[in-house]
C-alpha atoms as a PDB file:
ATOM      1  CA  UNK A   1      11.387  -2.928 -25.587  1.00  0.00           C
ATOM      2  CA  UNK A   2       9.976  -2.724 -22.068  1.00  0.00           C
ATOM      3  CA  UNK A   3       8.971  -5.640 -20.045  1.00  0.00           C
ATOM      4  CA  UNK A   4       5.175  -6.539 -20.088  1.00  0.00           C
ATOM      5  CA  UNK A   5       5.173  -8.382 -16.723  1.00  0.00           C
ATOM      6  CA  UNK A   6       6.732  -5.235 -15.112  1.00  0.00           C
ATOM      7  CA  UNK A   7       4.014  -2.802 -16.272  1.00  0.00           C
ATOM      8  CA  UNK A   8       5.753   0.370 -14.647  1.00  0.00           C
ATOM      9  CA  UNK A   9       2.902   2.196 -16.641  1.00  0.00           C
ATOM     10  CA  UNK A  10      -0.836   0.603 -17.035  1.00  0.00           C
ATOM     11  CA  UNK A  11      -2.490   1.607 -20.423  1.00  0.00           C
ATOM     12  CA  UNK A  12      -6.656   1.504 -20.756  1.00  0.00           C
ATOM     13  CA  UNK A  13      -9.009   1.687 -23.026  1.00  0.00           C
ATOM     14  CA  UNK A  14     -13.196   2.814 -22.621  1.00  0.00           C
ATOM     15  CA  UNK A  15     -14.620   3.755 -25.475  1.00  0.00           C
ATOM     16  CA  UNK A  16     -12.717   6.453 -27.565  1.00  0.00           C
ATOM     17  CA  UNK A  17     -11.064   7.853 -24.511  1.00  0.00           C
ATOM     18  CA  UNK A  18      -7.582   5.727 -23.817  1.00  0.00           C
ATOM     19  CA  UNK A  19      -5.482   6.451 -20.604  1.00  0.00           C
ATOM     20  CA  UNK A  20      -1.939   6.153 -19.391  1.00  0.00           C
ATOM     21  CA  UNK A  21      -1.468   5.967 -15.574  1.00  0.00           C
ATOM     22  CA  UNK A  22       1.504   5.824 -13.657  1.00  0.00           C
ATOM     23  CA  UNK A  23       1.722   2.401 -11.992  1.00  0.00           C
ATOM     24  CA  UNK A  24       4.170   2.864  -9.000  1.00  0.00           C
ATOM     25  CA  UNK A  25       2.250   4.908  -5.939  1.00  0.00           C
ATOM     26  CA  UNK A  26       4.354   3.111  -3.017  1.00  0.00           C
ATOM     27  CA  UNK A  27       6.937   5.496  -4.774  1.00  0.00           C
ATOM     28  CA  UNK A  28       4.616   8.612  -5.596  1.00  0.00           C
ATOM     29  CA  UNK A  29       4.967   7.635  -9.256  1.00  0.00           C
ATOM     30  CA  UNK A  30       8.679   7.743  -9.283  1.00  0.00           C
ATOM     31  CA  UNK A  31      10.104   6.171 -12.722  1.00  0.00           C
ATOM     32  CA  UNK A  32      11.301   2.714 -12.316  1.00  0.00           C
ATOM     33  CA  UNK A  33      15.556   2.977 -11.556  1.00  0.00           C
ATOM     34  CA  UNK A  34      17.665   3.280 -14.566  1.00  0.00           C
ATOM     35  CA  UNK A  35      20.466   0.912 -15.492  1.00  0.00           C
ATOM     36  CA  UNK A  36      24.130   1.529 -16.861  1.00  0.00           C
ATOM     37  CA  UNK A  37      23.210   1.780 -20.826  1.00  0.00           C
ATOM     38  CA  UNK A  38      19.335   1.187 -20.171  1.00  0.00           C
ATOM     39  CA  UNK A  39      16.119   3.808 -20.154  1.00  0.00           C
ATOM     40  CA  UNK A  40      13.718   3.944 -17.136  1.00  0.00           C
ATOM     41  CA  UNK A  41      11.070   1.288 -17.795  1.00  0.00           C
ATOM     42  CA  UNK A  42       8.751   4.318 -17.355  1.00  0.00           C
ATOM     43  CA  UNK A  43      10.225   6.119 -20.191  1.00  0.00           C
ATOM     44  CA  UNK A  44       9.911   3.288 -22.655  1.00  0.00           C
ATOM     45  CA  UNK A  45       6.325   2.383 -21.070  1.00  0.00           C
ATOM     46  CA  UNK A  46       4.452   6.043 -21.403  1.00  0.00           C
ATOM     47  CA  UNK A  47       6.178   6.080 -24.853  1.00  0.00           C
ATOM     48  CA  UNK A  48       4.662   2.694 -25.614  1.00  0.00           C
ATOM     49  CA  UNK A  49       2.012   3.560 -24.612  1.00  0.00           C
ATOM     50  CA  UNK A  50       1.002   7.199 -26.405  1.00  0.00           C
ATOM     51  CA  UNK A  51       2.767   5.627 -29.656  1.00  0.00           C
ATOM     52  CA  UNK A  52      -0.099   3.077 -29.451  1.00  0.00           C
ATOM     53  CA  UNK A  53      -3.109   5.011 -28.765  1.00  0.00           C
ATOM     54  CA  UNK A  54      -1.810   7.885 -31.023  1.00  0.00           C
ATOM     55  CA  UNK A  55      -2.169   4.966 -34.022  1.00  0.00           C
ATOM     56  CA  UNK A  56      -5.852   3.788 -32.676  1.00  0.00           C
ATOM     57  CA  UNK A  57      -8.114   5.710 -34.523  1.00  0.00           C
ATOM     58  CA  UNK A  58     -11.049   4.723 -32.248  1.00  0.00           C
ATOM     59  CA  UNK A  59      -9.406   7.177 -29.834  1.00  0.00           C
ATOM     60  CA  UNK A  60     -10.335  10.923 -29.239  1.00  0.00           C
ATOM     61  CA  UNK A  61      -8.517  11.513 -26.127  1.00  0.00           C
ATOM     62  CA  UNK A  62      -6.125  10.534 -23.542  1.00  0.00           C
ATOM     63  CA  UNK A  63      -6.295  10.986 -19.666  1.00  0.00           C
ATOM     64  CA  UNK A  64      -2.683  11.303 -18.229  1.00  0.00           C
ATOM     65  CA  UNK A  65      -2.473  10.235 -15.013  1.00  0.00           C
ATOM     66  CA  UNK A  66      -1.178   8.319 -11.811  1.00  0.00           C
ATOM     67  CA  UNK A  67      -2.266   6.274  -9.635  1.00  0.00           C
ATOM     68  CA  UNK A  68      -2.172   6.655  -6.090  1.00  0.00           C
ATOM     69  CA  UNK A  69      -1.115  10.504  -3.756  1.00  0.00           C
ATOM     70  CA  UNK A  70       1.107  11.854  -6.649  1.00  0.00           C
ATOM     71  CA  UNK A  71       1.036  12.461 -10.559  1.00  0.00           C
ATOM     72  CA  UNK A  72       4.961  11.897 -10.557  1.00  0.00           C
ATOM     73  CA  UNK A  73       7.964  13.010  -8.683  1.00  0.00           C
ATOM     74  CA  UNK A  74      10.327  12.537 -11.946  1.00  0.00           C
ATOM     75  CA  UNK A  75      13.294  10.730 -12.439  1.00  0.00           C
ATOM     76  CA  UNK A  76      14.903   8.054  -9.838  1.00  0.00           C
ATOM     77  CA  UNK A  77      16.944   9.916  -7.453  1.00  0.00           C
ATOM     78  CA  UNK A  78      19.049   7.028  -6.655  1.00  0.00           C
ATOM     79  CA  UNK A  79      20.079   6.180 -10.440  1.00  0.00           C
ATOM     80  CA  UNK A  80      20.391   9.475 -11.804  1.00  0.00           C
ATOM     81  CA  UNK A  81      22.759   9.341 -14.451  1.00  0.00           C
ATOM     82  CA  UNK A  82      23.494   5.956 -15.015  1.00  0.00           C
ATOM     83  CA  UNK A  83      22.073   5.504 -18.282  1.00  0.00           C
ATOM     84  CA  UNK A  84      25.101   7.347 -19.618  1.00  0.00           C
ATOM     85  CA  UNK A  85      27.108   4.231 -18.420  1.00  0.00           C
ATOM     86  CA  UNK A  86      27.745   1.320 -20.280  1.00  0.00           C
ATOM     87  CA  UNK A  87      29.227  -1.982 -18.044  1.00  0.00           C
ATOM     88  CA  UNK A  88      32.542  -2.053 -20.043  1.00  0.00           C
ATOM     89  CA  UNK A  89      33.103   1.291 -19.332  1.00  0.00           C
ATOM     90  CA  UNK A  90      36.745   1.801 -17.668  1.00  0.00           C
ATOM     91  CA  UNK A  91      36.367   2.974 -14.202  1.00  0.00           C
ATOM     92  CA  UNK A  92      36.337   6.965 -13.491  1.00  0.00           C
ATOM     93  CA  UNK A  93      36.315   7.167 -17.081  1.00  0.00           C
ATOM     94  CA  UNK A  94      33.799   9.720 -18.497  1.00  0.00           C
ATOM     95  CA  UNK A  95      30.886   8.346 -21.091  1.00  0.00           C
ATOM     96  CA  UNK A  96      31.825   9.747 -24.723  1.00  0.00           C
ATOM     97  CA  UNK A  97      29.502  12.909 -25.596  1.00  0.00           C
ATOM     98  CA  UNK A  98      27.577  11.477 -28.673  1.00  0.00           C
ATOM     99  CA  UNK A  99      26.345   8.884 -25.669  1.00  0.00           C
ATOM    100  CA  UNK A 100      25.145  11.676 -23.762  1.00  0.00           C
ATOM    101  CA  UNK A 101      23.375  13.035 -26.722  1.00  0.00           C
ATOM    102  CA  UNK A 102      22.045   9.471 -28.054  1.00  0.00           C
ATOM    103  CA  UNK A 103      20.612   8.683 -24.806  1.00  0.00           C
ATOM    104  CA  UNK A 104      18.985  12.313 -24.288  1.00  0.00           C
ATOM    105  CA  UNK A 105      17.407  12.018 -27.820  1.00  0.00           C
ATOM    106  CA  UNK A 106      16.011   8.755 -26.694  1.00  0.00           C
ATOM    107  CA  UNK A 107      14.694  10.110 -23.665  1.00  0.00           C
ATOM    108  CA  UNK A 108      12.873  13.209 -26.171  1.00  0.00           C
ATOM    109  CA  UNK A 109      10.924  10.571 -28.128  1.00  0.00           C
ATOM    110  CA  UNK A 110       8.586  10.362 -24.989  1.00  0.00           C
ATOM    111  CA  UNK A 111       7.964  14.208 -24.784  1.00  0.00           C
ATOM    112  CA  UNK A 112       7.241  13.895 -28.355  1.00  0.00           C
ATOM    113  CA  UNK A 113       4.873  11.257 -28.327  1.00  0.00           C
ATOM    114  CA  UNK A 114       2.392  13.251 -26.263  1.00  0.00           C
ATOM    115  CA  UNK A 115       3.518  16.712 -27.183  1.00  0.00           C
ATOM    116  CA  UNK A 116       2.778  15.558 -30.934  1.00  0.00           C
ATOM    117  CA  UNK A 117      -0.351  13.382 -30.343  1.00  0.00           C
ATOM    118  CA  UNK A 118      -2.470  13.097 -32.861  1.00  0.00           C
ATOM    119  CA  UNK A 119      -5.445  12.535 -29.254  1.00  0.00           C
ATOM    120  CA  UNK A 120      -6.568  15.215 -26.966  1.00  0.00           C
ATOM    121  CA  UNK A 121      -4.549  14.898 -24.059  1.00  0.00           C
ATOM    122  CA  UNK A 122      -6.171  15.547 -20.433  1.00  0.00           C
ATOM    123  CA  UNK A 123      -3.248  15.386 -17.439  1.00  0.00           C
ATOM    124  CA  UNK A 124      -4.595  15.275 -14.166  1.00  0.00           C
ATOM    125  CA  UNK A 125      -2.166  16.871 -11.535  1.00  0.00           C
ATOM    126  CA  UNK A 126      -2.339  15.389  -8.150  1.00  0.00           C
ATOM    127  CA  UNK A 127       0.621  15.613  -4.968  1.00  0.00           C
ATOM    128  CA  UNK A 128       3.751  16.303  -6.901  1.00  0.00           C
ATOM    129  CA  UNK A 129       4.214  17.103 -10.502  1.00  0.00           C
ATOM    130  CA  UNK A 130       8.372  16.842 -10.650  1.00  0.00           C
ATOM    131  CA  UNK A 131      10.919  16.370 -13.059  1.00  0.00           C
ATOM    132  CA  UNK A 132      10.755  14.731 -16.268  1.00  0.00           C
ATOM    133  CA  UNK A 133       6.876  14.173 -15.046  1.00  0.00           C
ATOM    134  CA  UNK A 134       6.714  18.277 -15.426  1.00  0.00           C
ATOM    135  CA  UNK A 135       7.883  18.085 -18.673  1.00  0.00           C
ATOM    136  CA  UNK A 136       5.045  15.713 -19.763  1.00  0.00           C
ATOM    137  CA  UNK A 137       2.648  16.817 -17.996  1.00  0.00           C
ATOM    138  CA  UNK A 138       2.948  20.746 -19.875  1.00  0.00           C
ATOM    139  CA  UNK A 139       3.224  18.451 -23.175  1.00  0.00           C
ATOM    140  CA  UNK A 140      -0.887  17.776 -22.374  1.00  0.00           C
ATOM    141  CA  UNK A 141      -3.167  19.861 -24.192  1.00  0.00           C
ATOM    142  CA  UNK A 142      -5.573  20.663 -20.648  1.00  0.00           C
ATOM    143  CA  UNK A 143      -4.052  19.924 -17.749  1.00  0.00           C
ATOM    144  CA  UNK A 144      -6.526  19.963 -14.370  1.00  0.00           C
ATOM    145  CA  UNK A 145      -5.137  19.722 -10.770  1.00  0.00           C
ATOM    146  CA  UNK A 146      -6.349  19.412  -7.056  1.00  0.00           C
ATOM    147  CA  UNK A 147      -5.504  22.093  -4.986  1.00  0.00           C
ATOM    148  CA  UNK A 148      -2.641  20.610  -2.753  1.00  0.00           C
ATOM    149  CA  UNK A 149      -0.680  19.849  -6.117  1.00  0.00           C
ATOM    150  CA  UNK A 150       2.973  21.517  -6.363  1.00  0.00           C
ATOM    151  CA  UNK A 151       4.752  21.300  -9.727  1.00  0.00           C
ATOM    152  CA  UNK A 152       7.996  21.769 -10.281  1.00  0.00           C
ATOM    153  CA  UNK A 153      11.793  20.979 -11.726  1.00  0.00           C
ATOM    154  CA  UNK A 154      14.083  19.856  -9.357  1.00  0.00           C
ATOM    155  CA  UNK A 155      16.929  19.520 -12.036  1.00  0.00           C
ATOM    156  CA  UNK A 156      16.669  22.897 -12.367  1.00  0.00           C
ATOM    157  CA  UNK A 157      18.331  22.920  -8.911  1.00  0.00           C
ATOM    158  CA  UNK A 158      21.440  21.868 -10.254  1.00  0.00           C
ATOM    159  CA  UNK A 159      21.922  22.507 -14.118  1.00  0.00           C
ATOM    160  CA  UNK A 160      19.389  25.125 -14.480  1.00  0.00           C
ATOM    161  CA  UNK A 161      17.345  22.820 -16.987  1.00  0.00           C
ATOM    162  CA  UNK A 162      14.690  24.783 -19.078  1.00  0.00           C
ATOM    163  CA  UNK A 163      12.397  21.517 -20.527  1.00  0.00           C
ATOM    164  CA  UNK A 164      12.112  19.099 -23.267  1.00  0.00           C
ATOM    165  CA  UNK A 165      11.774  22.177 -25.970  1.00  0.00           C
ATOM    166  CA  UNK A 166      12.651  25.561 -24.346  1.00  0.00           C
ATOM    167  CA  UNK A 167      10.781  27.494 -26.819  1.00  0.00           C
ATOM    168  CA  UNK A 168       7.464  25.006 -26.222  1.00  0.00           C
ATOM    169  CA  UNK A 169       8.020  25.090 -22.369  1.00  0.00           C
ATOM    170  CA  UNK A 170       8.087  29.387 -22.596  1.00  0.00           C
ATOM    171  CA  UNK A 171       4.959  29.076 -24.663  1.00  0.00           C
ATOM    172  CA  UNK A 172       3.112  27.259 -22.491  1.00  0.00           C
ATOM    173  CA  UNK A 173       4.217  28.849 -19.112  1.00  0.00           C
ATOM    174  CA  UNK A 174       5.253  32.394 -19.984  1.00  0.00           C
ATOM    175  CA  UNK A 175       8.688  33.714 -19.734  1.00  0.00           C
ATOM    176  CA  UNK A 176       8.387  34.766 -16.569  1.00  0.00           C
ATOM    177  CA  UNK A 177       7.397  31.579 -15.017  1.00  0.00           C
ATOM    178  CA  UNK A 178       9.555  29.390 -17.679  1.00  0.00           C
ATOM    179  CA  UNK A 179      12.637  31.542 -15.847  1.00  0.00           C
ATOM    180  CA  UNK A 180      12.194  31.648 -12.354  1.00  0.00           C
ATOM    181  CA  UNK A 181      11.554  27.243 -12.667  1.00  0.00           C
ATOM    182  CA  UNK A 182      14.375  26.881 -14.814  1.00  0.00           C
ATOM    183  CA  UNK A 183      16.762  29.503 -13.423  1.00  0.00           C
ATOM    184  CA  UNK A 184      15.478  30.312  -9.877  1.00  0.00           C
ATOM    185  CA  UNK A 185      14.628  26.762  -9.286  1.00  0.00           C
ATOM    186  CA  UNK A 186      11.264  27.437  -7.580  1.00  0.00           C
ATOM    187  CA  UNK A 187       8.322  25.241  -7.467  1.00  0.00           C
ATOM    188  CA  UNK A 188       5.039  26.346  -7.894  1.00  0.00           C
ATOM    189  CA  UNK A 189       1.807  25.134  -6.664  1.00  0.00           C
ATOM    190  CA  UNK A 190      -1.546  24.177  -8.515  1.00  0.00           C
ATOM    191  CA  UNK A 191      -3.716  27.697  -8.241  1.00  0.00           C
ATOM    192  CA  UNK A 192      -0.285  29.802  -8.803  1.00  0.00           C
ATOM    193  CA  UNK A 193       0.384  27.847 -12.132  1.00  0.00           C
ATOM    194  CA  UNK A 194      -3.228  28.536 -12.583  1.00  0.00           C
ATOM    195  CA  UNK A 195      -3.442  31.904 -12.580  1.00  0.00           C
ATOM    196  CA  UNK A 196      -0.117  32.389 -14.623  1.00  0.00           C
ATOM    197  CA  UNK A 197      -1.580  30.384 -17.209  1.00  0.00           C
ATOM    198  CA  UNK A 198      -0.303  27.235 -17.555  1.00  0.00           C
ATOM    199  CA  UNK A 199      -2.649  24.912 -15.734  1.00  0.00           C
ATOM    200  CA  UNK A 200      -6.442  25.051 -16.854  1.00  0.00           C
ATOM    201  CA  UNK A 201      -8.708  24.254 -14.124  1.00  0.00           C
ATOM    202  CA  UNK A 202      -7.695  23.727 -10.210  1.00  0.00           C
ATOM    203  CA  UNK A 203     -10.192  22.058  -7.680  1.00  0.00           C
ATOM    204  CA  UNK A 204     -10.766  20.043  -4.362  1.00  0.00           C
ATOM    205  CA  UNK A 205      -9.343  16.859  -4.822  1.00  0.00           C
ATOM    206  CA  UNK A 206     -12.619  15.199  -4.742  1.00  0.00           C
ATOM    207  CA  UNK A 207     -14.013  16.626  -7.506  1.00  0.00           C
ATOM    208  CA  UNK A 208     -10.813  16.284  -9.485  1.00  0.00           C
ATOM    209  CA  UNK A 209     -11.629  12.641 -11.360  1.00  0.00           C
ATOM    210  CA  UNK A 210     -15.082  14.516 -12.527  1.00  0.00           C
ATOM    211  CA  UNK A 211     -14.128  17.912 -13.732  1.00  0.00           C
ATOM    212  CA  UNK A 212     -11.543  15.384 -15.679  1.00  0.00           C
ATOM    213  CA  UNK A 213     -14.558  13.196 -16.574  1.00  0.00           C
ATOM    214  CA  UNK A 214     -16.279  16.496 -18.122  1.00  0.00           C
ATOM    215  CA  UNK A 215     -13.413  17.524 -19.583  1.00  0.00           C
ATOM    216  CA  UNK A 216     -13.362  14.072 -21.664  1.00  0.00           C
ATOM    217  CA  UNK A 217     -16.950  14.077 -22.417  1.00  0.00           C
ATOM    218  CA  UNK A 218     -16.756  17.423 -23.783  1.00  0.00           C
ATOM    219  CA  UNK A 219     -13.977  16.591 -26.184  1.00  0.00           C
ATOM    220  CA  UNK A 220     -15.837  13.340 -27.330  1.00  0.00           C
ATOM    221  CA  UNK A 221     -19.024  15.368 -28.417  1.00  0.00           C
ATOM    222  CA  UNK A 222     -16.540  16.629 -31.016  1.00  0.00           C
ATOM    223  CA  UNK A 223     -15.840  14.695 -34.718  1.00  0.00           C
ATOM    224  CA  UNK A 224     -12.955  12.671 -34.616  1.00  0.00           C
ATOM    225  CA  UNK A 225     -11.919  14.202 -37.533  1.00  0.00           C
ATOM    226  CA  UNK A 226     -12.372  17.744 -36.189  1.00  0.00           C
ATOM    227  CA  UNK A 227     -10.105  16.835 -33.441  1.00  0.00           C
ATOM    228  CA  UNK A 228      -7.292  15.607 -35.551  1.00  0.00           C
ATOM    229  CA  UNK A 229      -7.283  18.638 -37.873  1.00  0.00           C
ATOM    230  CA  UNK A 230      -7.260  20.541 -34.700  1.00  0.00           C
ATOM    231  CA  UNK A 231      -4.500  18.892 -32.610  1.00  0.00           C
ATOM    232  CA  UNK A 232      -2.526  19.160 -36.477  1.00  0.00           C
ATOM    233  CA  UNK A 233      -3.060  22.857 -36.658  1.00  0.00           C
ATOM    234  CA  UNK A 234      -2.102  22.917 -33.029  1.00  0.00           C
ATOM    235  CA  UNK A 235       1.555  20.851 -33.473  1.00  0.00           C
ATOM    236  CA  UNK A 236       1.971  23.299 -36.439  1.00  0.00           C
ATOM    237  CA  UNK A 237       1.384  26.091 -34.253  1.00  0.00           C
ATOM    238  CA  UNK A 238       4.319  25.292 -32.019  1.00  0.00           C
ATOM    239  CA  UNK A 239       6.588  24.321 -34.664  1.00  0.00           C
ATOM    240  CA  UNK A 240       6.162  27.527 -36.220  1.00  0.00           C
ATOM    241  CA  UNK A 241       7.129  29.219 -32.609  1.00  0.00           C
ATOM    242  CA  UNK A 242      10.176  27.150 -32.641  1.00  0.00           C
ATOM    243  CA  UNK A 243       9.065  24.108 -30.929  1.00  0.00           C
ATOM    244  CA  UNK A 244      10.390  21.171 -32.389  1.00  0.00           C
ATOM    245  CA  UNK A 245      14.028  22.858 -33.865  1.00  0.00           C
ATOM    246  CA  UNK A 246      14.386  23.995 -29.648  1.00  0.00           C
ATOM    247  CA  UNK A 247      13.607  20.527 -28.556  1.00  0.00           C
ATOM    248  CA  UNK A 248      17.422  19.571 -30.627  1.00  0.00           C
ATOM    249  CA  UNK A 249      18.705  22.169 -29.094  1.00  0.00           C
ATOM    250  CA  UNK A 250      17.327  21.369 -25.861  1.00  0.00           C
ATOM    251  CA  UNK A 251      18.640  17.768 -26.123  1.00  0.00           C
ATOM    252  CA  UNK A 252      21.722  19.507 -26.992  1.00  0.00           C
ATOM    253  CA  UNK A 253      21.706  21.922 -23.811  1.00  0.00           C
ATOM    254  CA  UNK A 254      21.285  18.907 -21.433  1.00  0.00           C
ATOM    255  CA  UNK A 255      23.957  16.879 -22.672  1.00  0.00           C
ATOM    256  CA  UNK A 256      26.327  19.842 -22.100  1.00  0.00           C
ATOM    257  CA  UNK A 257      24.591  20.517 -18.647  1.00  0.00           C
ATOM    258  CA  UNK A 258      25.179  17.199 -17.222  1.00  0.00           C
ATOM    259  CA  UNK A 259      28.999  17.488 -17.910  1.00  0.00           C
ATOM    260  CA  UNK A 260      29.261  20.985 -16.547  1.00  0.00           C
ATOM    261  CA  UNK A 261      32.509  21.302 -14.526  1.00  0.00           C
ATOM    262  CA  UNK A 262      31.420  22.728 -10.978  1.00  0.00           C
ATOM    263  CA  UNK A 263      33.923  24.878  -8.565  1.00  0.00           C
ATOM    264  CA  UNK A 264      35.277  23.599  -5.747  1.00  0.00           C
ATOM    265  CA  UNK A 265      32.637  25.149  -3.760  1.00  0.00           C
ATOM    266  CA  UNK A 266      29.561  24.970  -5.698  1.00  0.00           C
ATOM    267  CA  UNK A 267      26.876  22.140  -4.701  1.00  0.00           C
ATOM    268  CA  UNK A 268      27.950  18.644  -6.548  1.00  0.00           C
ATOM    269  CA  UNK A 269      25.263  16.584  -5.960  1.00  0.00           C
ATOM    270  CA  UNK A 270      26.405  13.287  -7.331  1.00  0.00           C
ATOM    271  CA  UNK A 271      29.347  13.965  -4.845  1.00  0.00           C
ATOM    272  CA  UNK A 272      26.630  13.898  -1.902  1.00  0.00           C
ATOM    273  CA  UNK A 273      24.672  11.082  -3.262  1.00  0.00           C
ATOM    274  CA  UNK A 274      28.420   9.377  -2.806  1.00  0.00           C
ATOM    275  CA  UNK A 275      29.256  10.335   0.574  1.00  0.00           C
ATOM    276  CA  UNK A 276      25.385  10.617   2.650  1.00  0.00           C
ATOM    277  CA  UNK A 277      22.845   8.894   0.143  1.00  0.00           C
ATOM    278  CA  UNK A 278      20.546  10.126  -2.239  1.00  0.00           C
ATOM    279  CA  UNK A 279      17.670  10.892   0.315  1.00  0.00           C
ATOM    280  CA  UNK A 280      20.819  13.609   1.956  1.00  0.00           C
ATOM    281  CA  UNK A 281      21.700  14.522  -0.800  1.00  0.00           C
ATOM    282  CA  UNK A 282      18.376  15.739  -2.240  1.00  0.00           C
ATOM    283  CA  UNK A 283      17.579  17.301   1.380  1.00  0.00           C
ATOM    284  CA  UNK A 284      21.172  19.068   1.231  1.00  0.00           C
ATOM    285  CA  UNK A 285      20.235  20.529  -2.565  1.00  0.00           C
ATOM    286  CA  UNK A 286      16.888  21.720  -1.390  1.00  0.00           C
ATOM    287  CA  UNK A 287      18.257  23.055   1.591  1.00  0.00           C
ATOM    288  CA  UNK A 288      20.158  25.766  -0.086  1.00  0.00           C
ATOM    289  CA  UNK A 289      17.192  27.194  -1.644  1.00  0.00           C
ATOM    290  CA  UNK A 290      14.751  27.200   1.151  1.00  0.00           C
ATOM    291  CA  UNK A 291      15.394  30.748   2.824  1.00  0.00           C
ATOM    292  CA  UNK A 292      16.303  32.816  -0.422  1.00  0.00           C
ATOM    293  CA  UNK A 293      12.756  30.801  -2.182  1.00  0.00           C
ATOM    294  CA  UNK A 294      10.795  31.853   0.879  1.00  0.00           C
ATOM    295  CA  UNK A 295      12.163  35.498   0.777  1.00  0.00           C
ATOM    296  CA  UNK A 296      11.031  36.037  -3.008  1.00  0.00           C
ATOM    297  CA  UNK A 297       7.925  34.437  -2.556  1.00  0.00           C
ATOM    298  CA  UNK A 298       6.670  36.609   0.544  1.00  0.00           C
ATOM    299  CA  UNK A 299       7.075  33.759   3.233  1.00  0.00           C
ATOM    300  CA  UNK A 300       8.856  33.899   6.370  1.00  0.00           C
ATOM    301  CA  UNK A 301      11.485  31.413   6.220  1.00  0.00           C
ATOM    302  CA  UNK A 302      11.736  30.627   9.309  1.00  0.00           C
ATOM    303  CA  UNK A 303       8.682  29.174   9.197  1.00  0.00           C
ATOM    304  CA  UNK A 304       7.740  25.425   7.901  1.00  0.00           C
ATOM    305  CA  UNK A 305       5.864  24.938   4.301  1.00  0.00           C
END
């Protein structure tokens, strides 16, 4: 169980509309560091927190959200992988594989619990959209972002990830756009994901709380019990596209990816984290990228984003 004096994640209730909002803008909505052995707070937190409101059944819908310049950059750069640890561990000793799979399966319960609400769910995209935070963010049923808002997968930049559920994520975005995240690493902003599909509604930041506001209002006008049967034919839907069986093999996938042997000289992040620091590391990974990114996408790489 998570803490309740260290609310990473803040639930709230008005009405029939609950929301779950990212409690950590000093650090853009980062997730709360990860211990040897131990989930982010923030993964236990937005799990607690859908698992509740899913079992309300005063609630219609859920606003996703966080507070502060930034939906969520993801995962904590400067833990990454500890949560395969355990403190008796010998030293240099790798974690046993049904770890990695226990702890990724753990880590899946969250997707689930807001890509299988029983609630309308309404993620507002604001800043950065990153990471695990991507991942639940597509799990929303509308998702509305300002203009300025760049989503993307930076895991993708080192074990070509391709989501939670690979057959959900390639639903929602397209192939196209499911590949060149996953296997080209790219990051996409707000009006691009927009007009591929996957994001519902862009606009100026300032009018962003209010188109989310409609957005709510409009799903409250419907029957509660309309909305259930809806959202149930929905989750159906998906699991008849493969949804559910590709988020096991997903969990799978991951747990294989994170104990990928790399070549002498291909990028090792970890490695970097080790010698310069996360914050070098992470520039170093993103680094390598930059010019061929730039090139694809039209841009001059020479010049600044």
């Amino acid at each position: 169980m998570s803490d309740p004096s260290d609310p990473v994640v803040l639930l709230n209730r008005k009405g029939p509309v609950g929301e779950v909002v990212f409690n950590r803008a000093d650090q853009l909505n980062a997730f709360a560091p990860y211990e040897p052995g131990e989930l982010s707070a923030t993964v236990v937190q937005v799990r607690e927190a859908f698992e509740e409101l899913n079992d309300d059944d005063s609630i219609k819908a859920i606003v996703f959200r966080g507070l502060g310049e930034a939906f969520s950059t993801g995962g904590n750069v400067g833990t990454l992988g500890v949560m395969y640890q355990h403190p008796d561990d010998l030293p240099g000793k790798r974690p046993p594989q049904r770890r990695y799979l226990r702890v990724d399966e753990q880590v899946a319960r969250t997707w689930e619990a807001i890509a299988y609400s029983s609630k309308v769910v309404i993620a507002e995209g604001k800043g950065y959209v990153l990471g695990v935070a991507l991942d639940w963010f597509v799990a929303a049923d509308i998702m509305i972002c300002s203009e300025e808002t760049v989503l993307g997968y930076p895991p993708a930049r080192m074990i070509a990830f391709s989501g939670m559920s690979t057959a959900y994520w390639m639903q929602k975005m397209g192939p196209a756009l499911h590949a060149e995240i996953s296997l080209m690493g790219r990051y996409v902003g707000a009006q691009e994901a927009c007009d591929r599909g996957l994001v519902n509604r862009v606009v100026p930041r300032d009018r962003l709380e209010e188109t989310v506001e409609a957005a709510v209002e409009s799903v409250c006008c419907i029957a509660a019990d309309g909305l259930y049967i809806g959202k149930l034919n929905r989750r159906v839907a998906f699991d008849i596209m493969g949804a559910r069986s590709s988020s096991l093999q997903s969990n799978m996938g991951h747990s294989m990816q994170v104990q990928q042997r790399l070549d002498p000289d291909e990028f090792n992040v970890i490695r970097e984290r080790g010698r310069h620091g996360a914050k070098e590391a992470w520039k170093a990974r993103d680094q390598r990228f930059k010019s061929a990114l730039a090139r694809f996408e039209g841009r001059n790489p020479d010049v600044e984003d």
